[in-house]
PDB file of N, CA and C in Angstrom:
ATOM      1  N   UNK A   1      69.905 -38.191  60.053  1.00  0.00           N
ATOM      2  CA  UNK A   1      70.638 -38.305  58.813  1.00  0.00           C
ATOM      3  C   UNK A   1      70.748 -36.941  58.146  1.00  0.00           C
ATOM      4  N   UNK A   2      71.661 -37.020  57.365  1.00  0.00           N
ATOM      5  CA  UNK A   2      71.762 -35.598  56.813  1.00  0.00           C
ATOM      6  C   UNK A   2      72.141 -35.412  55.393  1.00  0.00           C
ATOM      7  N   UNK A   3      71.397 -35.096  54.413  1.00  0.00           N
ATOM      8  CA  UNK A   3      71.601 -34.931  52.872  1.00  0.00           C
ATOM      9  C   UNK A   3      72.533 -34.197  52.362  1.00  0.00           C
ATOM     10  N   UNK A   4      73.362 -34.256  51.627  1.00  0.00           N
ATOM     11  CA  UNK A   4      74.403 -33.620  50.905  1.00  0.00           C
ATOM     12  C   UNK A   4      74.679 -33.490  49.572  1.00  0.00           C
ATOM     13  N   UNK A   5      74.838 -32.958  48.782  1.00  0.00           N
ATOM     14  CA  UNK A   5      74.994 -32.371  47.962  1.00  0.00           C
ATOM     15  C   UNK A   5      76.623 -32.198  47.124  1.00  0.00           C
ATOM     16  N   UNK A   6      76.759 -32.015  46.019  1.00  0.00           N
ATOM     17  CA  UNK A   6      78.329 -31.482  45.451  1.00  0.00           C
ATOM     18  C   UNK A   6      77.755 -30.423  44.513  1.00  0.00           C
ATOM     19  N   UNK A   7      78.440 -29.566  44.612  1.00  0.00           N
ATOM     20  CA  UNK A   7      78.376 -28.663  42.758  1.00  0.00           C
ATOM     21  C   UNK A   7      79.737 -28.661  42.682  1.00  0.00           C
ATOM     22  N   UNK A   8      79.763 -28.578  41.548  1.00  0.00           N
ATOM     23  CA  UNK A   8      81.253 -28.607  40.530  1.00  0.00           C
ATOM     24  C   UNK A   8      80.949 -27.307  39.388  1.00  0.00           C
ATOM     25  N   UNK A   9      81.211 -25.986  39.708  1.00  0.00           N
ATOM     26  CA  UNK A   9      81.022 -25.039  38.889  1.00  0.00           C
ATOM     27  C   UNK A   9      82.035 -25.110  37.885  1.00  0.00           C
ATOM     28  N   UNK A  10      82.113 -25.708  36.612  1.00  0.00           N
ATOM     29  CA  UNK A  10      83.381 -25.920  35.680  1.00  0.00           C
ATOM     30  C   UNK A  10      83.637 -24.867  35.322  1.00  0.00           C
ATOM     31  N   UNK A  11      82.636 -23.707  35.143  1.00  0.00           N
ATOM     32  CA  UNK A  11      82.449 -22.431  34.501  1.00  0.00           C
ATOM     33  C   UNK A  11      83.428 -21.198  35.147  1.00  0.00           C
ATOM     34  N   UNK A  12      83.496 -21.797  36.358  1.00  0.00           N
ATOM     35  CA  UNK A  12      85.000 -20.830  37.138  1.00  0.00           C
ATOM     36  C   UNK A  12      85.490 -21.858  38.090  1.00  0.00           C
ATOM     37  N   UNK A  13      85.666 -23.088  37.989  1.00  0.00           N
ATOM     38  CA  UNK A  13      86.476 -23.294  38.584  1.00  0.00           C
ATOM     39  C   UNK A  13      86.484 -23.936  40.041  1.00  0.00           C
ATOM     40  N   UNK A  14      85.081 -23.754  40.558  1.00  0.00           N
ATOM     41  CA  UNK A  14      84.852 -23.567  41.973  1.00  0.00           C
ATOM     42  C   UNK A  14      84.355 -24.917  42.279  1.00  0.00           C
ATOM     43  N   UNK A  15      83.930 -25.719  43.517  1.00  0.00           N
ATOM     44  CA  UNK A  15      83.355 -26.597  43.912  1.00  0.00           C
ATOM     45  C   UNK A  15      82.844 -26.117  45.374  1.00  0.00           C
ATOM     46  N   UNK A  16      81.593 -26.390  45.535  1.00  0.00           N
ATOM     47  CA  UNK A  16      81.142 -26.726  47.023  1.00  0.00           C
ATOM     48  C   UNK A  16      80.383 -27.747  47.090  1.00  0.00           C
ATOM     49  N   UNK A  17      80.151 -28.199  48.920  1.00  0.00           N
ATOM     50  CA  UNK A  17      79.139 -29.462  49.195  1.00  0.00           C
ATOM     51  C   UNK A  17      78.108 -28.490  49.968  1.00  0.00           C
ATOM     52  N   UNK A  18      77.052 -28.900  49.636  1.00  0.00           N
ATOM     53  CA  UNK A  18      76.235 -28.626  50.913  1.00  0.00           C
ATOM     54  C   UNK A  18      75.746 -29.592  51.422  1.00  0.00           C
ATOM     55  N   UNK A  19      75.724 -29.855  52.384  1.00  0.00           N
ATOM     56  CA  UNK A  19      74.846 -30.699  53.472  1.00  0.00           C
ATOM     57  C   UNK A  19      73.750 -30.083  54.181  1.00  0.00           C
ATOM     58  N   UNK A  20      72.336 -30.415  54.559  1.00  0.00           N
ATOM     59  CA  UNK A  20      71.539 -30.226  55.226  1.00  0.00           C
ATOM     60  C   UNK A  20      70.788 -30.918  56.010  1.00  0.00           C
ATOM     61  N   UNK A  21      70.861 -30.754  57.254  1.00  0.00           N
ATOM     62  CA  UNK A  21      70.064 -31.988  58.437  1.00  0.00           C
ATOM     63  C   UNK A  21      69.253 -31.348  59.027  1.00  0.00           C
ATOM     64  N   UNK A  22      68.061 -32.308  59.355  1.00  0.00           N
ATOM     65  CA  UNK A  22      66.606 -31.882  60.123  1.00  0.00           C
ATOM     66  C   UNK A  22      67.187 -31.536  61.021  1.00  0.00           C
ATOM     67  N   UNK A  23      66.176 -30.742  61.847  1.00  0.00           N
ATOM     68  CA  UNK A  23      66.292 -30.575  63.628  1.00  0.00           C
ATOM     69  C   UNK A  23      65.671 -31.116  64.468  1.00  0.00           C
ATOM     70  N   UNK A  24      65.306 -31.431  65.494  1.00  0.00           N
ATOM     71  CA  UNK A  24      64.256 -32.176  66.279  1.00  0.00           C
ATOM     72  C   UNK A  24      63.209 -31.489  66.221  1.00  0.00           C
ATOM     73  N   UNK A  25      63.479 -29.498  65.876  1.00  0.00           N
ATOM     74  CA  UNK A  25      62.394 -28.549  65.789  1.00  0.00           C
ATOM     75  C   UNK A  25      61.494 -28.673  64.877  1.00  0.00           C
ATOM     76  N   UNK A  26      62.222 -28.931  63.727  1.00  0.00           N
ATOM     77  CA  UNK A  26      61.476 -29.012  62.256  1.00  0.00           C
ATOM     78  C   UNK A  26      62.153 -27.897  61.194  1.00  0.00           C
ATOM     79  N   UNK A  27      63.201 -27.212  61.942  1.00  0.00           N
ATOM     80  CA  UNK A  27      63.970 -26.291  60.746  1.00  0.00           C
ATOM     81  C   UNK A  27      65.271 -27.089  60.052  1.00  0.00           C
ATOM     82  N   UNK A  28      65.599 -26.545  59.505  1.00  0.00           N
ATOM     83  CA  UNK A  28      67.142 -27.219  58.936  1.00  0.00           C
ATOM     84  C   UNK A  28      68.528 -26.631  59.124  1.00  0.00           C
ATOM     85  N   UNK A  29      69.338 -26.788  59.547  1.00  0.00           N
ATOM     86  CA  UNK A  29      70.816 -26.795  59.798  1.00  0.00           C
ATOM     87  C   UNK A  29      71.189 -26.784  58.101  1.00  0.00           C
ATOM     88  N   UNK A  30      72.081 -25.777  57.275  1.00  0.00           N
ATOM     89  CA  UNK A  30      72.794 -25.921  56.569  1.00  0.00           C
ATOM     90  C   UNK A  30      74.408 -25.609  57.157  1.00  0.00           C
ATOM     91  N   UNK A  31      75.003 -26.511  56.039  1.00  0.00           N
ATOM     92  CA  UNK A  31      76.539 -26.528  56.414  1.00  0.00           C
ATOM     93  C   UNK A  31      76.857 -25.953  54.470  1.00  0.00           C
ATOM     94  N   UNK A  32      77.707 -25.211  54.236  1.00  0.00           N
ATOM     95  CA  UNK A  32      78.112 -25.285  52.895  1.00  0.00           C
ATOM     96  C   UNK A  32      79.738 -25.145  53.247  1.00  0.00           C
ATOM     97  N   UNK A  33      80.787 -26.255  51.826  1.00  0.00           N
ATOM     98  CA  UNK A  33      81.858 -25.927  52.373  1.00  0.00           C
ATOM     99  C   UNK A  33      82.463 -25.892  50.972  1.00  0.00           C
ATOM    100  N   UNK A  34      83.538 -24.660  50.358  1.00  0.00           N
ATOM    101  CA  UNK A  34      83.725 -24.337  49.392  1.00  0.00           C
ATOM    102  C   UNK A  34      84.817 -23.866  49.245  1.00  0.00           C
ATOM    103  N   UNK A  35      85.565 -23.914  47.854  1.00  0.00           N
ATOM    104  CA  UNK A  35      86.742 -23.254  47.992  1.00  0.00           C
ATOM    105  C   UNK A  35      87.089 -22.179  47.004  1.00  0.00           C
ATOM    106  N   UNK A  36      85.119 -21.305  47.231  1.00  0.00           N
ATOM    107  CA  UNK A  36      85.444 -20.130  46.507  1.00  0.00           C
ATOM    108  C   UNK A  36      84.648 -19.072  48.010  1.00  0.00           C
ATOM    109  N   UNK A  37      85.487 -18.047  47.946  1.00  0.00           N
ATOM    110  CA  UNK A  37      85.424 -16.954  49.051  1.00  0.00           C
ATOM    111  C   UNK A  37      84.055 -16.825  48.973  1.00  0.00           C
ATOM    112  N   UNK A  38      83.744 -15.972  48.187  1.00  0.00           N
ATOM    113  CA  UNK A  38      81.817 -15.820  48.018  1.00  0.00           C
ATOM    114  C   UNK A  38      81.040 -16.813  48.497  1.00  0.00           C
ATOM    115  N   UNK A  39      81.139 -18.225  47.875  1.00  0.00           N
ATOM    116  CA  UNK A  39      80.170 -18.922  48.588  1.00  0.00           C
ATOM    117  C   UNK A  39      80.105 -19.561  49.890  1.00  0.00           C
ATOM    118  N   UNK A  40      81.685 -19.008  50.382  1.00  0.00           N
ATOM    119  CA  UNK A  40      81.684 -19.237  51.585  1.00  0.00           C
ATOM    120  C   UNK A  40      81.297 -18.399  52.720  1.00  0.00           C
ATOM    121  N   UNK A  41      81.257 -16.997  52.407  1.00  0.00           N
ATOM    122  CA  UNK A  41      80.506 -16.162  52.791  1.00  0.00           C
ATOM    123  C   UNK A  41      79.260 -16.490  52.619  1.00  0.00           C
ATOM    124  N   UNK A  42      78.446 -16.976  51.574  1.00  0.00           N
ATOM    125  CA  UNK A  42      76.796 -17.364  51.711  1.00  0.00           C
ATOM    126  C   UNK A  42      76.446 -18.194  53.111  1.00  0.00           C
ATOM    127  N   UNK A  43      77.545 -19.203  52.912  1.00  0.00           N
ATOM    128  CA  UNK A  43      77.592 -20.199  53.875  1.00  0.00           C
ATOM    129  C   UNK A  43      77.270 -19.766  55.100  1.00  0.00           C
ATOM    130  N   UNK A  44      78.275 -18.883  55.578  1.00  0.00           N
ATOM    131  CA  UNK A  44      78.405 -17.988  56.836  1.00  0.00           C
ATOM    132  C   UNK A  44      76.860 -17.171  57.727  1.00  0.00           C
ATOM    133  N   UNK A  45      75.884 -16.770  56.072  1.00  0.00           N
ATOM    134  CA  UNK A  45      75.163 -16.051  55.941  1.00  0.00           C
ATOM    135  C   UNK A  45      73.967 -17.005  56.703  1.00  0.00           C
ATOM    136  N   UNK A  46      74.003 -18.399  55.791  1.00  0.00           N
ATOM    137  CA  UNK A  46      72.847 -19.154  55.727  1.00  0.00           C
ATOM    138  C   UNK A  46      72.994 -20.635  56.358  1.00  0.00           C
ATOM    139  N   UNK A  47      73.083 -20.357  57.637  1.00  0.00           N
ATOM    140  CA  UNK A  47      73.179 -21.206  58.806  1.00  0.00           C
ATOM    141  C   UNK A  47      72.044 -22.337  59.446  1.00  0.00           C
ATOM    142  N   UNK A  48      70.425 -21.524  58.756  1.00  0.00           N
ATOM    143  CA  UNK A  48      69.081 -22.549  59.014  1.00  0.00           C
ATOM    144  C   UNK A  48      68.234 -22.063  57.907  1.00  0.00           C
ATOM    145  N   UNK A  49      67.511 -22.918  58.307  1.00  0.00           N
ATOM    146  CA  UNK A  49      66.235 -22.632  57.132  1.00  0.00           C
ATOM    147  C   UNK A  49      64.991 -23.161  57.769  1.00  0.00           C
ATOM    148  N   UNK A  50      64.177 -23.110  57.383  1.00  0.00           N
ATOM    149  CA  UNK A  50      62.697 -23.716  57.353  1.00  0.00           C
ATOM    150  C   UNK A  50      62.290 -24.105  56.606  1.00  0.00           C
ATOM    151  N   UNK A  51      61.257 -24.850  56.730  1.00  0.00           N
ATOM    152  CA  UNK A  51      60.681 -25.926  55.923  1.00  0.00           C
ATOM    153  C   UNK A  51      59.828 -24.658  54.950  1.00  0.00           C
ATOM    154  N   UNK A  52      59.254 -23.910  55.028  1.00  0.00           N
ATOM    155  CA  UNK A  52      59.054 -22.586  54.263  1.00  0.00           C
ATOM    156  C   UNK A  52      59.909 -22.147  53.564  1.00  0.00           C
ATOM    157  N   UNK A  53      60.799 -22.125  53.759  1.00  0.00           N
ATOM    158  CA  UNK A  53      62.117 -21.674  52.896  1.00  0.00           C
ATOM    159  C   UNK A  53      62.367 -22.416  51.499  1.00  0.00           C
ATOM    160  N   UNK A  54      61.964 -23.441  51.779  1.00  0.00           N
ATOM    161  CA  UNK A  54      62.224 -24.656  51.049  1.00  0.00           C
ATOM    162  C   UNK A  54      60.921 -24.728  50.182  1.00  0.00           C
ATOM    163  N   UNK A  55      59.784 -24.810  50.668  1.00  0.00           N
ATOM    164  CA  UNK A  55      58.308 -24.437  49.893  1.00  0.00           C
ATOM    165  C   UNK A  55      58.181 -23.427  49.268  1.00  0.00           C
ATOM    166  N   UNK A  56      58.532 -21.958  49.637  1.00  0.00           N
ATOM    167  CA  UNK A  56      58.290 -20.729  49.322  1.00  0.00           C
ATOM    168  C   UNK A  56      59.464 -20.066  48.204  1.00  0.00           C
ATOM    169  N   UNK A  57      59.599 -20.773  46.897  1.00  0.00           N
ATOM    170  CA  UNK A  57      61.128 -19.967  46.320  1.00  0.00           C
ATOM    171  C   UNK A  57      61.264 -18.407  46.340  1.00  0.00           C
ATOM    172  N   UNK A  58      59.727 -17.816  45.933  1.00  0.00           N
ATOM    173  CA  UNK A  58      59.783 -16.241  46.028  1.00  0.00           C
ATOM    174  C   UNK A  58      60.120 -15.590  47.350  1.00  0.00           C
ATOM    175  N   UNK A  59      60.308 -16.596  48.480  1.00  0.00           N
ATOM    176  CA  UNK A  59      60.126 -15.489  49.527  1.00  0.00           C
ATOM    177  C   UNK A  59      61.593 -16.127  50.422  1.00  0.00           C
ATOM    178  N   UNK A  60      61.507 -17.153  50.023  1.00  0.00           N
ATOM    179  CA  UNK A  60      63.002 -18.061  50.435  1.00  0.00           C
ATOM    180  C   UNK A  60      64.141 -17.428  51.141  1.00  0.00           C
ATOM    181  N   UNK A  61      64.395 -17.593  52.384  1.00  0.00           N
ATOM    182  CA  UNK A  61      65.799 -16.880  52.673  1.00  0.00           C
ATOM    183  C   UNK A  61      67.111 -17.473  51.942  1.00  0.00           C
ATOM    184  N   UNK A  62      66.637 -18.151  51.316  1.00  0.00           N
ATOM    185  CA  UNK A  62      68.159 -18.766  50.235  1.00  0.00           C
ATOM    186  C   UNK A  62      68.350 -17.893  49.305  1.00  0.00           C
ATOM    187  N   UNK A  63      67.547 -16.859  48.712  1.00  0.00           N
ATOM    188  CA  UNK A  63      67.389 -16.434  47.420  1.00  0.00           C
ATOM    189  C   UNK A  63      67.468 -15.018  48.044  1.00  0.00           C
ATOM    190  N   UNK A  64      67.486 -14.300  49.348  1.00  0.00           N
ATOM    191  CA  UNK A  64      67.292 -13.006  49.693  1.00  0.00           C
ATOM    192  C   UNK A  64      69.049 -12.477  49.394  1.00  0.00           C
ATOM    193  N   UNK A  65      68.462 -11.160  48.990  1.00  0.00           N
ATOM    194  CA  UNK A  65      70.013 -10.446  48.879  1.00  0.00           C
ATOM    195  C   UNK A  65      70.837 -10.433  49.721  1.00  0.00           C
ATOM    196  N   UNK A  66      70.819 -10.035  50.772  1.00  0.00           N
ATOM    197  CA  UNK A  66      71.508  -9.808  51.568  1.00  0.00           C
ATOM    198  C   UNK A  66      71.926 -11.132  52.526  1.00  0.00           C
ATOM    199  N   UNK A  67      71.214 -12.317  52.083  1.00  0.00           N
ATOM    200  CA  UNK A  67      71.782 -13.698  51.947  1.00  0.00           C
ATOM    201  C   UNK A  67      73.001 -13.909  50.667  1.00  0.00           C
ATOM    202  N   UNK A  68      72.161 -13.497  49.950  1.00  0.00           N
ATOM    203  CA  UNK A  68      73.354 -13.956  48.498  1.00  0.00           C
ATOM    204  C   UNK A  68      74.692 -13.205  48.609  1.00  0.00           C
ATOM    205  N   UNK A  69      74.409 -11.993  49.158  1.00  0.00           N
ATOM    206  CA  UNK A  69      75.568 -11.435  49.255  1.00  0.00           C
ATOM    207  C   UNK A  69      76.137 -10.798  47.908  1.00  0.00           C
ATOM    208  N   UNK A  70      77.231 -11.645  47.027  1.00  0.00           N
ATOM    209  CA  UNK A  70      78.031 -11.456  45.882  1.00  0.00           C
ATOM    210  C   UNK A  70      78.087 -12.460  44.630  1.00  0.00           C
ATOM    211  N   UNK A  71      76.814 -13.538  45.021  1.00  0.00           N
ATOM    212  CA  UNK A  71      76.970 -14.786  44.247  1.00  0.00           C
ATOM    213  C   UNK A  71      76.178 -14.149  43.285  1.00  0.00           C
ATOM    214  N   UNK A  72      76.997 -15.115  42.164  1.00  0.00           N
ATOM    215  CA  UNK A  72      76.103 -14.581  40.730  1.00  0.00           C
ATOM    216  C   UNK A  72      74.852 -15.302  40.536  1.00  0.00           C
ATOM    217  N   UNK A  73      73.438 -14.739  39.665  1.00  0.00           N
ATOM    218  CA  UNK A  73      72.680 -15.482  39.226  1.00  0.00           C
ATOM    219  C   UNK A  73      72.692 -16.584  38.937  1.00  0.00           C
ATOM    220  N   UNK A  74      74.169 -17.109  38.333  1.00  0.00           N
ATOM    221  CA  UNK A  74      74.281 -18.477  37.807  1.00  0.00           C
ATOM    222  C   UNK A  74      75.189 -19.553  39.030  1.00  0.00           C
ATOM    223  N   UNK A  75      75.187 -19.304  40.024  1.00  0.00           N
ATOM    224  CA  UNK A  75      76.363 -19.816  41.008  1.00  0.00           C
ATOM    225  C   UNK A  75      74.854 -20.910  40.795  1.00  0.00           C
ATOM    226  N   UNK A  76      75.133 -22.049  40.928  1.00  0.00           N
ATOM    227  CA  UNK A  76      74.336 -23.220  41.134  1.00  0.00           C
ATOM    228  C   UNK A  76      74.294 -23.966  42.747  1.00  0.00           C
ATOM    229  N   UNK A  77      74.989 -22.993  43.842  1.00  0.00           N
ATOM    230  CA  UNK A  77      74.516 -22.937  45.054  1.00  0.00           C
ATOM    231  C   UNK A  77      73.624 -22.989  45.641  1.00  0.00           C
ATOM    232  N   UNK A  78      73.130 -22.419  45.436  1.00  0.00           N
ATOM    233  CA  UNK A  78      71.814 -21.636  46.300  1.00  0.00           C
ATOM    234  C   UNK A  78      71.004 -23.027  46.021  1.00  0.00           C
ATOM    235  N   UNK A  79      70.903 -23.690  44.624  1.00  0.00           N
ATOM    236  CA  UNK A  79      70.022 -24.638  43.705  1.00  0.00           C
ATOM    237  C   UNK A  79      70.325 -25.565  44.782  1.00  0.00           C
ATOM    238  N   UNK A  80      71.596 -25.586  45.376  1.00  0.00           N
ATOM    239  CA  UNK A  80      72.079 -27.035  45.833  1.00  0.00           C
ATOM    240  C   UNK A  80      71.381 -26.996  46.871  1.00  0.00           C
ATOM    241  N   UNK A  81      71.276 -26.143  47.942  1.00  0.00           N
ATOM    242  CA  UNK A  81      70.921 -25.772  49.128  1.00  0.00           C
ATOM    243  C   UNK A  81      69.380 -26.720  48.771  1.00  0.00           C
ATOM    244  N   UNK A  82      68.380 -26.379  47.963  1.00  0.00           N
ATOM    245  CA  UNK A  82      67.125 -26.656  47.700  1.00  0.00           C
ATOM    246  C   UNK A  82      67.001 -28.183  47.641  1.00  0.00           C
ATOM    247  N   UNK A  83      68.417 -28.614  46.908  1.00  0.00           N
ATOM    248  CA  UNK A  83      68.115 -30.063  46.446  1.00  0.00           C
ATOM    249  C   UNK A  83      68.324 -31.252  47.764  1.00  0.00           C
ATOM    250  N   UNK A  84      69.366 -30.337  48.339  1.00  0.00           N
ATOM    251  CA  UNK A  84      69.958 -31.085  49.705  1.00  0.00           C
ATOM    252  C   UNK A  84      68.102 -30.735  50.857  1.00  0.00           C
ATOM    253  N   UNK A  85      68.081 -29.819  50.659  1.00  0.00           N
ATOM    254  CA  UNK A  85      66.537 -29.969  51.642  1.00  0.00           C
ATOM    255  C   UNK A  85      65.462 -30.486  51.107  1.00  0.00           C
ATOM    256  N   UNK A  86      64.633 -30.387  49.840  1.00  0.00           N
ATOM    257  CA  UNK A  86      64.284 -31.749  49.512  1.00  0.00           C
ATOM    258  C   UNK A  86      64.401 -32.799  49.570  1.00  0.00           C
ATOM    259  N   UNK A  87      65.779 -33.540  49.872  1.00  0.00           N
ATOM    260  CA  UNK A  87      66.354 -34.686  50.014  1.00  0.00           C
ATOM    261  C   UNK A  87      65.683 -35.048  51.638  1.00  0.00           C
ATOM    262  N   UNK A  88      66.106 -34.529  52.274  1.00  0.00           N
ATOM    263  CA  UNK A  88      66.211 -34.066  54.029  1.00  0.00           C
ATOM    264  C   UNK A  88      64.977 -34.460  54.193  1.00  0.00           C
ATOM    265  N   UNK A  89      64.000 -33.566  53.543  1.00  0.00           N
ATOM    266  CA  UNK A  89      62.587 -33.640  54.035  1.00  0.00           C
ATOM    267  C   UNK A  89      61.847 -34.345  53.539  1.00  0.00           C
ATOM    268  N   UNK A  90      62.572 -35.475  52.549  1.00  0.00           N
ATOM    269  CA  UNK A  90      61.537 -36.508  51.611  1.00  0.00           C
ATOM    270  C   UNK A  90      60.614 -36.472  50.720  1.00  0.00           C
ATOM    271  N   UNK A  91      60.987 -34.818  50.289  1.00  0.00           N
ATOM    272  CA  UNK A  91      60.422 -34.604  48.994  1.00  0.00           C
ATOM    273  C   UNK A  91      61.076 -34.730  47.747  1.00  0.00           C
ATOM    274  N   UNK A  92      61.865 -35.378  47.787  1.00  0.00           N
ATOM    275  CA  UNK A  92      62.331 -36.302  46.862  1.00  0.00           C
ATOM    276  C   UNK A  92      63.236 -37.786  47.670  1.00  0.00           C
ATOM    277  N   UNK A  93      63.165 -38.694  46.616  1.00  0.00           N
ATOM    278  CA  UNK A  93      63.046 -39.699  47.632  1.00  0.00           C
ATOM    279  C   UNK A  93      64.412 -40.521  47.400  1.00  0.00           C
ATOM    280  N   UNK A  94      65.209 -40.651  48.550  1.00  0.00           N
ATOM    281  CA  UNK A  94      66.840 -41.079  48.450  1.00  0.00           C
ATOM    282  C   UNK A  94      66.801 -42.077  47.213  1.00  0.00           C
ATOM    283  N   UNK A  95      66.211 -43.086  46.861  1.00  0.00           N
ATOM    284  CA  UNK A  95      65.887 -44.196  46.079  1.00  0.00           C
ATOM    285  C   UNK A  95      66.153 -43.672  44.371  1.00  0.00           C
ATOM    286  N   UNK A  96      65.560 -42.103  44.323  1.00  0.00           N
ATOM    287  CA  UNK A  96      65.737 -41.687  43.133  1.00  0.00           C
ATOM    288  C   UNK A  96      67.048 -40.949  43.047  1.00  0.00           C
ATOM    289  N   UNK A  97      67.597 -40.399  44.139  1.00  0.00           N
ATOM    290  CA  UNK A  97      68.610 -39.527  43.904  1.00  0.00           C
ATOM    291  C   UNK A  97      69.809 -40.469  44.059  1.00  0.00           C
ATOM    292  N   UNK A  98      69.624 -41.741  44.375  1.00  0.00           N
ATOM    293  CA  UNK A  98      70.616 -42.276  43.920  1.00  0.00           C
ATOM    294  C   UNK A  98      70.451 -43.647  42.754  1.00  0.00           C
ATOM    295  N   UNK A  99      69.618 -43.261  42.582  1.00  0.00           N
ATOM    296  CA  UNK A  99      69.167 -43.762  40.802  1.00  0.00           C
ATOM    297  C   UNK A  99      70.084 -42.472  39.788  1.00  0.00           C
ATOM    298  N   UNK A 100      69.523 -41.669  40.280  1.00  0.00           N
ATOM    299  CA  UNK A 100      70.198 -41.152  38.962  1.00  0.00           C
ATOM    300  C   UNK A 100      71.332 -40.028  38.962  1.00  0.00           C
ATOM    301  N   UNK A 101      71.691 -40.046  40.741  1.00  0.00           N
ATOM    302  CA  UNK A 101      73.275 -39.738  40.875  1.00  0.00           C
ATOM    303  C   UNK A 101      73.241 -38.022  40.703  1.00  0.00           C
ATOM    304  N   UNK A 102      73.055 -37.971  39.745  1.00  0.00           N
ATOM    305  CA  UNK A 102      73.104 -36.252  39.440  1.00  0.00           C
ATOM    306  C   UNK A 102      72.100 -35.659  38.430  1.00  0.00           C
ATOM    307  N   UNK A 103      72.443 -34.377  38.387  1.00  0.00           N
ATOM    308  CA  UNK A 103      71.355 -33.256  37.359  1.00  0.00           C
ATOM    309  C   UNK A 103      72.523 -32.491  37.324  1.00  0.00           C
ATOM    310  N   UNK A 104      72.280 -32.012  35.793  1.00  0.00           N
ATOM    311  CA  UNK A 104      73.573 -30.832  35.177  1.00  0.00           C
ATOM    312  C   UNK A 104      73.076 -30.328  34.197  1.00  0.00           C
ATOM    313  N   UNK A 105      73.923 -29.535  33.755  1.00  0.00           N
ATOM    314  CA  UNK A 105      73.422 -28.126  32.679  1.00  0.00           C
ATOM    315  C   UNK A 105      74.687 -28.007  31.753  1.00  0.00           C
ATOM    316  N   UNK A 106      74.030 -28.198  30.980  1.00  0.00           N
ATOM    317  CA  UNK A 106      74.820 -28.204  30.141  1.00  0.00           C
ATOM    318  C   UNK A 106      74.866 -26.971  28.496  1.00  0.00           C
ATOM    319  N   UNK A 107      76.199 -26.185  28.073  1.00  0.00           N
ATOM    320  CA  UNK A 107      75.545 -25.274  27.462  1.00  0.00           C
ATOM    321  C   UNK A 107      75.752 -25.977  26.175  1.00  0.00           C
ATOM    322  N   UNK A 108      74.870 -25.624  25.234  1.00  0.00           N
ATOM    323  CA  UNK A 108      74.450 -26.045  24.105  1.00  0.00           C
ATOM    324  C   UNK A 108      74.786 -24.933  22.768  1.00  0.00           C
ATOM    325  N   UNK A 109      75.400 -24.961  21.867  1.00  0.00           N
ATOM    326  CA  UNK A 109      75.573 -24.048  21.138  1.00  0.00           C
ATOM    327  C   UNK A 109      75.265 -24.663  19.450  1.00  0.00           C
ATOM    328  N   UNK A 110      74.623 -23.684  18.576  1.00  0.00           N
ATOM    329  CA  UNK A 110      74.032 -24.018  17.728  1.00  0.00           C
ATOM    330  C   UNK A 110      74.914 -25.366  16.518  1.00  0.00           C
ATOM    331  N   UNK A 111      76.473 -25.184  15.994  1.00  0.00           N
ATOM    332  CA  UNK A 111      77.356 -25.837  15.613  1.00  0.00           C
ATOM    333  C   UNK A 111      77.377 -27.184  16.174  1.00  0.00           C
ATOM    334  N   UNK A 112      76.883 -27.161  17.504  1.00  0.00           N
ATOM    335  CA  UNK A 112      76.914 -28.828  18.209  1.00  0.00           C
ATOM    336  C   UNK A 112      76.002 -29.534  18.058  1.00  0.00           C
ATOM    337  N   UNK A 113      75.123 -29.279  17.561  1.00  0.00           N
ATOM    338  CA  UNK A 113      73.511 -30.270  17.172  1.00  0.00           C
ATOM    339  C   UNK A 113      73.861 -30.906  15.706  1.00  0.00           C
TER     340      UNK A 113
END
């Protein structure tokens, strides 16, 4: 089976899915598919992972530069990549992620409270 993911960046415009499936090895297969150039280049970049990758955020090949390439701090990619392999590896548990469908961010400005 294989976990997937949507972001909807409203903030420019962009959308990608990621999907991520086990291996028989124990690493992970990412797929990302997008219809902004940059994160499709990440995509290109970030083809597997490990279950370390996924444990380790400081050392993470999701988060390395020369993985990221051109994505901004705020591209909510990379995030997806994490949520889709949590999913994968049952550290979070399908039952909840489709309880509650999604997680978003939302900006908050002082006039709106």
């Amino acid at each position: 089976m294989a976990s997937t993911v949507d972001v909807d960046m409203q903030s420019c415009d962009r959308k990608a899915r990621v999907t991520v499936s086990m291996r028989k090895d124990g690493d992970l297969d990412v797929s990302i598919e997008s219809n902004c150039d940059v994160v499709r280049g990440y995509g290109e970049r970030l083809k597997k992972i490990t279950a370390m990758d996924v444990y380790d955020f400081e050392n993470s090949i999701i988060n390395k530069n020369e993985i990221r390439g051109q994505l901004t701090t705020t591209c909510l990619v990379p995030i997806a990549v994490y949520n889709a392999a949590f999913l994968e590896m049952g550290m979070m548990t399908e039952s909840l992620a489709r309880k509650k469908g999604k997680n978003s961010i939302q900006f908050v400005f002082p006039d709106d409270t």
